[in-house]
PDB file of N, CA and C in Angstrom:
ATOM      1  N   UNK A   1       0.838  -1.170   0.000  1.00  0.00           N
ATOM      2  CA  UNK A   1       0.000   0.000   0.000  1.00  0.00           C
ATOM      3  C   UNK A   1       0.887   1.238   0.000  1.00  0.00           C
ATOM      4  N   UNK A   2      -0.006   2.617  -0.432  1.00  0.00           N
ATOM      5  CA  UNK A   2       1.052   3.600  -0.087  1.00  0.00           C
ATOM      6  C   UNK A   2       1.524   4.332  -1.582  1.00  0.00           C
ATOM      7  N   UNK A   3       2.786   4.924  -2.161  1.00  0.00           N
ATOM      8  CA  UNK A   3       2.498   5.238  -3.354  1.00  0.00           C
ATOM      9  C   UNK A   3       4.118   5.040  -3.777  1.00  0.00           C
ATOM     10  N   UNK A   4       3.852   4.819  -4.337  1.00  0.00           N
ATOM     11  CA  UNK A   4       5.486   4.020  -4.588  1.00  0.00           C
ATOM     12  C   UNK A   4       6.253   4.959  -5.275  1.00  0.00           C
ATOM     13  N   UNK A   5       7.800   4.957  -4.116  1.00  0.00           N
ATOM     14  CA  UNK A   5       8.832   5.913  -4.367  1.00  0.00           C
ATOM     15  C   UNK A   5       8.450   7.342  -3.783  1.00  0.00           C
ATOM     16  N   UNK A   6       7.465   7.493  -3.083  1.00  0.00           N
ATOM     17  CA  UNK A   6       7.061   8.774  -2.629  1.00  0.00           C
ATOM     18  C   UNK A   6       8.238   8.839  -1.427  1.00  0.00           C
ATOM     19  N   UNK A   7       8.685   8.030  -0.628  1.00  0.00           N
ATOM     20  CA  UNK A   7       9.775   8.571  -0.156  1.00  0.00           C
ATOM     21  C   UNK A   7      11.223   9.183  -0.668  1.00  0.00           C
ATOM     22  N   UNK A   8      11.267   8.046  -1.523  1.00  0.00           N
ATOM     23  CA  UNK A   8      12.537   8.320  -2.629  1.00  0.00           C
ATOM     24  C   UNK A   8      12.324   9.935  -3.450  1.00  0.00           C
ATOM     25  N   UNK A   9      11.200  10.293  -3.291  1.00  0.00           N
ATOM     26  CA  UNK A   9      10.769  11.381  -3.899  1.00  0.00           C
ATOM     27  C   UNK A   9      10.597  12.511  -2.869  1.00  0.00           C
ATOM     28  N   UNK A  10      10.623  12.723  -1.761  1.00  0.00           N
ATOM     29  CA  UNK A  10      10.488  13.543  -0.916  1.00  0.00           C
ATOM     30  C   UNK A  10      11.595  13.807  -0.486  1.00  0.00           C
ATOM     31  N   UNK A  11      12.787  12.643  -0.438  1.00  0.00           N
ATOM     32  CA  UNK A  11      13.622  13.200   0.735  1.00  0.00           C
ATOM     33  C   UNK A  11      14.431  14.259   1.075  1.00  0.00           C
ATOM     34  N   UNK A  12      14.955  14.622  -0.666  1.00  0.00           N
ATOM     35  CA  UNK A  12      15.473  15.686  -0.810  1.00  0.00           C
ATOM     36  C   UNK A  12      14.913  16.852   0.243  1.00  0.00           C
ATOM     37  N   UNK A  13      14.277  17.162   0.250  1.00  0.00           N
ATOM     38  CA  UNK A  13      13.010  17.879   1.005  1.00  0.00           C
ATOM     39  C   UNK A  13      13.247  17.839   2.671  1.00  0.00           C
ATOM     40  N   UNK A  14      13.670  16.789   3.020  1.00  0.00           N
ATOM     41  CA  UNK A  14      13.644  16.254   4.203  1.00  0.00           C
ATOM     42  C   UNK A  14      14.235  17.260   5.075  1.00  0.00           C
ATOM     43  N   UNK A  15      13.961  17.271   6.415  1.00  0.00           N
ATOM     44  CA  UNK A  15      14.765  17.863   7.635  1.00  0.00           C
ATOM     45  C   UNK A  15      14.870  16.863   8.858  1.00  0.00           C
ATOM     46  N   UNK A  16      16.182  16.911   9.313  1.00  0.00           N
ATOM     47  CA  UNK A  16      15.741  16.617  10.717  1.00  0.00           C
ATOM     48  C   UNK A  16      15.267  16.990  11.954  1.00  0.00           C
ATOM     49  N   UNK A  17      14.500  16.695  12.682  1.00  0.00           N
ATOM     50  CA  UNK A  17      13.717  17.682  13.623  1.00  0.00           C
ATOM     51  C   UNK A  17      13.218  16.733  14.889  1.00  0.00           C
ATOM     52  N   UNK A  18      13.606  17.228  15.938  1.00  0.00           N
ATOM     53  CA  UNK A  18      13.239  16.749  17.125  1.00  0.00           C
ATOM     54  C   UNK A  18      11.558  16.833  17.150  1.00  0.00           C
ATOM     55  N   UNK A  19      11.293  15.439  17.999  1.00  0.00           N
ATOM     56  CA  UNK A  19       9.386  15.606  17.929  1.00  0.00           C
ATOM     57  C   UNK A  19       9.551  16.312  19.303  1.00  0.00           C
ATOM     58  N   UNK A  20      10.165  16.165  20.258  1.00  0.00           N
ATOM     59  CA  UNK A  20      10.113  16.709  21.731  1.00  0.00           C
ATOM     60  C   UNK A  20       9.221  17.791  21.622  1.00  0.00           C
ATOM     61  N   UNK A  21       8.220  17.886  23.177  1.00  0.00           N
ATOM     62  CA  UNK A  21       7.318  19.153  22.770  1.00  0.00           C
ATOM     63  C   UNK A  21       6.416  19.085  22.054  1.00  0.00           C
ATOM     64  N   UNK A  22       6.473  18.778  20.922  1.00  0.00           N
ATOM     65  CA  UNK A  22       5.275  18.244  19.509  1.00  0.00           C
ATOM     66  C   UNK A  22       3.929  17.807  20.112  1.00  0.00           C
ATOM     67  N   UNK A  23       2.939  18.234  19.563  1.00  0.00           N
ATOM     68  CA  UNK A  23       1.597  16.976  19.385  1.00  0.00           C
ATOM     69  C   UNK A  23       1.900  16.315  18.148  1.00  0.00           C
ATOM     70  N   UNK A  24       1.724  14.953  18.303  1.00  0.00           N
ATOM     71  CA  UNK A  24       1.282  13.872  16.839  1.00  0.00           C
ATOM     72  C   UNK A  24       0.477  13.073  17.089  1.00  0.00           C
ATOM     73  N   UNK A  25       0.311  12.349  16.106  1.00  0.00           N
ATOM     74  CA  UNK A  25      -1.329  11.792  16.034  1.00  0.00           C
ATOM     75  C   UNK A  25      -0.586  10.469  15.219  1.00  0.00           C
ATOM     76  N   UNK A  26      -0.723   8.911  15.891  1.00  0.00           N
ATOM     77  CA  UNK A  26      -0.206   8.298  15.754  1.00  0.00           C
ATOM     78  C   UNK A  26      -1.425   7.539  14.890  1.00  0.00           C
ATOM     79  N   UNK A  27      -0.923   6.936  13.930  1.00  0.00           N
ATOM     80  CA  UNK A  27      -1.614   6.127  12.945  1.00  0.00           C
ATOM     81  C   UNK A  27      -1.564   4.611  13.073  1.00  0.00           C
ATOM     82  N   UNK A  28      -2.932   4.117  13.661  1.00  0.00           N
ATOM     83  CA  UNK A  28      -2.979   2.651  14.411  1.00  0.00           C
ATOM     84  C   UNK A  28      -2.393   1.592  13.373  1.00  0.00           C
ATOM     85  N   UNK A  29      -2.825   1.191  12.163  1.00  0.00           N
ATOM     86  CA  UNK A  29      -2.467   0.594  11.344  1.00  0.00           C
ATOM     87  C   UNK A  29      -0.981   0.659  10.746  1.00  0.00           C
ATOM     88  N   UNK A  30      -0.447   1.902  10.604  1.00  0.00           N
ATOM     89  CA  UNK A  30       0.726   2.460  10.140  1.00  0.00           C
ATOM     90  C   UNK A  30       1.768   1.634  11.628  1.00  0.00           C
ATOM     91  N   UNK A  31       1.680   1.865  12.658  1.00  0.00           N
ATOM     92  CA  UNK A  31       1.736   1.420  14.054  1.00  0.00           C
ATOM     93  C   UNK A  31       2.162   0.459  14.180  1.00  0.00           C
ATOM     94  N   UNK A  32       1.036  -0.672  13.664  1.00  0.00           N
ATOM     95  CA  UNK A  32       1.275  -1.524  13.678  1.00  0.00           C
ATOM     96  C   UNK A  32       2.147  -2.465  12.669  1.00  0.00           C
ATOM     97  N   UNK A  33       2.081  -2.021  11.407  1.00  0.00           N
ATOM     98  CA  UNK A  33       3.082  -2.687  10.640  1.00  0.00           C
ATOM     99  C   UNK A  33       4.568  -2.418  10.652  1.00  0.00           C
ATOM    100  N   UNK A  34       5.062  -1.125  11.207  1.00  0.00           N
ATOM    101  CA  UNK A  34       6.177  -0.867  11.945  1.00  0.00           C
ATOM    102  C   UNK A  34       6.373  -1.920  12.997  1.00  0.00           C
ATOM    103  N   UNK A  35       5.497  -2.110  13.847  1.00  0.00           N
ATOM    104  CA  UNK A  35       5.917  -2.843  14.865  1.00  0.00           C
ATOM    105  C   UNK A  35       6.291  -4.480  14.698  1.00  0.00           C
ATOM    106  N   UNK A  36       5.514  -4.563  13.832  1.00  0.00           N
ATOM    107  CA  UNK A  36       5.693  -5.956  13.406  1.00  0.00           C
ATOM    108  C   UNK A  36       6.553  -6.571  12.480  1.00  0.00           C
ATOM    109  N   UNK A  37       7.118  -5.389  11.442  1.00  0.00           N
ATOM    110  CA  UNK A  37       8.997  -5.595  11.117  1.00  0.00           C
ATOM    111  C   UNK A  37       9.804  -5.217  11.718  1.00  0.00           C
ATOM    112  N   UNK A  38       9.550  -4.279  12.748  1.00  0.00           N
ATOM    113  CA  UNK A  38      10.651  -4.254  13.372  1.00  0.00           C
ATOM    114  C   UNK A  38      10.909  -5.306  14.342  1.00  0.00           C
ATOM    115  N   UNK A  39       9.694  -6.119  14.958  1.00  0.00           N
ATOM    116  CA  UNK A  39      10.141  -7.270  15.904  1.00  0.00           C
ATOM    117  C   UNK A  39      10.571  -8.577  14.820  1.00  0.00           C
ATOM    118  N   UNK A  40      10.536  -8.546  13.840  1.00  0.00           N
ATOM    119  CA  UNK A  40      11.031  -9.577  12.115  1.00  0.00           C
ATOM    120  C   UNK A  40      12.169  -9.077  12.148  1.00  0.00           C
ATOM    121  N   UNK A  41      12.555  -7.856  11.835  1.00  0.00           N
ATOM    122  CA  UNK A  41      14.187  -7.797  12.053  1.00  0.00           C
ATOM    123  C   UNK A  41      14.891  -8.291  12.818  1.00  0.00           C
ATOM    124  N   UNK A  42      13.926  -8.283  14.235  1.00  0.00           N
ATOM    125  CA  UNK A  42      15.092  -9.195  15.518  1.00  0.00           C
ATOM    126  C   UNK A  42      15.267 -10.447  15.055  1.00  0.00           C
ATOM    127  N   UNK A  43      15.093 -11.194  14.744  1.00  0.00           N
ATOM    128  CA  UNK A  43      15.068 -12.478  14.103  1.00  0.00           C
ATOM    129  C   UNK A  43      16.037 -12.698  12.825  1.00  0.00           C
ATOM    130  N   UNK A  44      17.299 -12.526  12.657  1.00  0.00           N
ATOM    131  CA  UNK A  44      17.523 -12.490  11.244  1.00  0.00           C
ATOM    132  C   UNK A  44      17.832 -14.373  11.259  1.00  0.00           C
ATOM    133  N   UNK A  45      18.360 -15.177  12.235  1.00  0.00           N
ATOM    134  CA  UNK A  45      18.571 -15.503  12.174  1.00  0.00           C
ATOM    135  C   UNK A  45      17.729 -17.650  11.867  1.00  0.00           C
ATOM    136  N   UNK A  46      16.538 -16.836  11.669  1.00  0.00           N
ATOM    137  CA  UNK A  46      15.321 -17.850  11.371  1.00  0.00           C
ATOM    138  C   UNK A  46      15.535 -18.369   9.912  1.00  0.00           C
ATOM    139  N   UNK A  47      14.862 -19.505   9.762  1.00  0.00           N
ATOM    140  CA  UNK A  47      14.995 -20.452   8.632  1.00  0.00           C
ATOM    141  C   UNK A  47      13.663 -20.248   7.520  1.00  0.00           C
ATOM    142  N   UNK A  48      12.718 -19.866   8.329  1.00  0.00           N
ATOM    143  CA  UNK A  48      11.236 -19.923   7.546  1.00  0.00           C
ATOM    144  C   UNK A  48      10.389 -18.719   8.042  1.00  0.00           C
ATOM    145  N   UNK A  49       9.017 -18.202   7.326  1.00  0.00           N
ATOM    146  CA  UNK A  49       8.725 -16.806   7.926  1.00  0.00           C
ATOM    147  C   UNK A  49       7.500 -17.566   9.124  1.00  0.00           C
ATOM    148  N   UNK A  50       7.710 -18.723   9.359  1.00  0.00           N
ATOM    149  CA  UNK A  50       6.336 -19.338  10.334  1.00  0.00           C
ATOM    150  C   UNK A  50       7.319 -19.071  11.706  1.00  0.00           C
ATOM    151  N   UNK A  51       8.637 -19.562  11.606  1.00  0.00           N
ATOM    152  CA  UNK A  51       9.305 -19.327  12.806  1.00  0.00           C
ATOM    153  C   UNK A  51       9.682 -18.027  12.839  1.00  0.00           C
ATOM    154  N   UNK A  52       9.403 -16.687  12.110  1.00  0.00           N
ATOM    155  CA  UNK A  52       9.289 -15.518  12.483  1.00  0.00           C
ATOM    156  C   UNK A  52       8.480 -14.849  12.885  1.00  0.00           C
ATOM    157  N   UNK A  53       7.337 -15.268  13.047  1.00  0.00           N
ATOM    158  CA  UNK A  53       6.427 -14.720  13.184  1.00  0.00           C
ATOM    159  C   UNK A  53       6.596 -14.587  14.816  1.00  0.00           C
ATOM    160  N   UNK A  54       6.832 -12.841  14.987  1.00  0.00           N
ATOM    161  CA  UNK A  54       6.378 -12.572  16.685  1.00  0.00           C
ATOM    162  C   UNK A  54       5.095 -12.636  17.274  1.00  0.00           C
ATOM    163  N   UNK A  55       5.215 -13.707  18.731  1.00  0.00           N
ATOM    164  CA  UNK A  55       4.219 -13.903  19.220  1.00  0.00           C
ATOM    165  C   UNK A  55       3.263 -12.449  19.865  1.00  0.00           C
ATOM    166  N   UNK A  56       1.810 -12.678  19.849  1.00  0.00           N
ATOM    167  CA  UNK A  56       1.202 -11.455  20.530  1.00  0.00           C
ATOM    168  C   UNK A  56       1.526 -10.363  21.690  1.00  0.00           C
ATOM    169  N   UNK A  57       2.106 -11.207  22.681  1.00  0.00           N
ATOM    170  CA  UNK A  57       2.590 -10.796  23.937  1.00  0.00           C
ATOM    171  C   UNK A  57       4.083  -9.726  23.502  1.00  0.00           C
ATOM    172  N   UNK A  58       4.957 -10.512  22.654  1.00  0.00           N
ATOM    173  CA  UNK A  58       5.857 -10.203  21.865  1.00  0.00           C
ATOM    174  C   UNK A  58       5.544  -8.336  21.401  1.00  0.00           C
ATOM    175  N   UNK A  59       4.691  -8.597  20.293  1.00  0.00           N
ATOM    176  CA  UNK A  59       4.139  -7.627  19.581  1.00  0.00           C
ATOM    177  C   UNK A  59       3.606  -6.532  20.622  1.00  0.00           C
ATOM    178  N   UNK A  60       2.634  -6.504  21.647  1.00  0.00           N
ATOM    179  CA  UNK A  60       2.036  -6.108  22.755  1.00  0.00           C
ATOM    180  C   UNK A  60       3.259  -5.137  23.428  1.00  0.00           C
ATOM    181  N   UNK A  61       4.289  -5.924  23.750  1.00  0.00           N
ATOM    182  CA  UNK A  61       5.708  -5.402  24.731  1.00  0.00           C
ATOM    183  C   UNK A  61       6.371  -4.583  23.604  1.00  0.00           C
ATOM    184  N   UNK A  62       6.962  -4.893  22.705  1.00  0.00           N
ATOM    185  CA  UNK A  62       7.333  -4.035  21.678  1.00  0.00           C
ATOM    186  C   UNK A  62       7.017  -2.542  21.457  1.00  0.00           C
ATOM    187  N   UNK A  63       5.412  -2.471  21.361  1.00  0.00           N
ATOM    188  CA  UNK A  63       4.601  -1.597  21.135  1.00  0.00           C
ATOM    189  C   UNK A  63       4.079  -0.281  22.253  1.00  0.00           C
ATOM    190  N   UNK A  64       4.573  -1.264  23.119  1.00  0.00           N
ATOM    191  CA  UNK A  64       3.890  -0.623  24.669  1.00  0.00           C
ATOM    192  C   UNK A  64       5.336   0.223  24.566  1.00  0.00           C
ATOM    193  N   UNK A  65       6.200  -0.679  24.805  1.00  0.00           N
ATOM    194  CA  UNK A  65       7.638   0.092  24.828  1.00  0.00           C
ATOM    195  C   UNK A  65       8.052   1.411  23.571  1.00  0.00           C
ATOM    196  N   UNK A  66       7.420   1.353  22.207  1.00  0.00           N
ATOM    197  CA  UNK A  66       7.559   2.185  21.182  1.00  0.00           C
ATOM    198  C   UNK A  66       7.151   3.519  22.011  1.00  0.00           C
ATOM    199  N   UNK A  67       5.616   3.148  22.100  1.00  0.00           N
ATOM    200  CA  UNK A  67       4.947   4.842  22.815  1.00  0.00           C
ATOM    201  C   UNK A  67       5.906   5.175  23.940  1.00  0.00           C
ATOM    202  N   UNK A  68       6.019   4.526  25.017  1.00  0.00           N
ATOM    203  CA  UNK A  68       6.321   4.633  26.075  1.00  0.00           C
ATOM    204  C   UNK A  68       7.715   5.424  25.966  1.00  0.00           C
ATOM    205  N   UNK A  69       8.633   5.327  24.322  1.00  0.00           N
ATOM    206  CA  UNK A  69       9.724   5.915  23.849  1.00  0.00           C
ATOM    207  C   UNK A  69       9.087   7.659  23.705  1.00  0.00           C
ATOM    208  N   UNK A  70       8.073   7.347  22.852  1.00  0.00           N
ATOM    209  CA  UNK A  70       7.671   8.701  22.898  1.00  0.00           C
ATOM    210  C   UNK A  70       7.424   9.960  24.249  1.00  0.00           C
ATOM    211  N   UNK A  71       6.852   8.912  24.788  1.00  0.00           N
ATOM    212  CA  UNK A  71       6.139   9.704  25.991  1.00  0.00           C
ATOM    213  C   UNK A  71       7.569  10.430  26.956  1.00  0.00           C
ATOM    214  N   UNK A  72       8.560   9.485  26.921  1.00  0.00           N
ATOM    215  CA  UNK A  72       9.569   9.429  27.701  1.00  0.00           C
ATOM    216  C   UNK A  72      10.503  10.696  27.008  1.00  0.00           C
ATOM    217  N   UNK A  73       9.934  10.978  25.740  1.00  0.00           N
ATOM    218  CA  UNK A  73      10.905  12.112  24.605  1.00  0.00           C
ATOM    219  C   UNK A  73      10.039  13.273  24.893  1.00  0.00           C
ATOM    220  N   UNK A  74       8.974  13.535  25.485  1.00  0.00           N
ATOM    221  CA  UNK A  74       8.382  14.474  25.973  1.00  0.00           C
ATOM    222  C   UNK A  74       7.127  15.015  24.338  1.00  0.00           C
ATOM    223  N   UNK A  75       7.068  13.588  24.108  1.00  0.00           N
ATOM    224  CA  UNK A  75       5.941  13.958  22.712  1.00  0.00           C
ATOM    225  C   UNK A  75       4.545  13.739  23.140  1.00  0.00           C
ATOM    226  N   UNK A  76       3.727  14.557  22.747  1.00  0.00           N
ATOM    227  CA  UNK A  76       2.558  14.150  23.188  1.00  0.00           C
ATOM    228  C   UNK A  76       1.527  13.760  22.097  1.00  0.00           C
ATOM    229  N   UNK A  77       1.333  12.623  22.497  1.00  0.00           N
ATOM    230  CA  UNK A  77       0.269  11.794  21.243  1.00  0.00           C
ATOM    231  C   UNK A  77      -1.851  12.568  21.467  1.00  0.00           C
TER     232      UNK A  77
END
């Protein structure tokens, strides 16, 4: 999903910028598929994608811990 190369196409554009302070508005779905390659990356070392697959609890702790990054950066969702 999404529009392909729109990053490759923006970045020029790009800045870096602290969220600290910020309101954002976190996108549940977007959220979640972040969360769920990034706990697939921990794994490089798996044979098949059935034994990659992170368990719920897994996914749950991950996620709790993502915001909990935010909150801790002084961002407010």
């Amino acid at each position: 999903m999404g529009i392909p190369r729109l990053i490759t196409f923006l970045q020029p554009y790009a800045e870096a910028e602290s969220l600290a302070g910020n309101n954002v508005v976190v996108d549940g779905p977007g959220l979640a598929y972040h969360i769920y390659h990034m706990c697939l990356s921990a794994r490089p070392t798996v044979w098949n994608p059935f034994e990659a697959t992170p368990s719920y609890e897994e996914l749950g702790e991950a996620c709790i811990a993502w915001l909990d990054g935010l909150r801790e950066g002084n961002v407010r969702m």
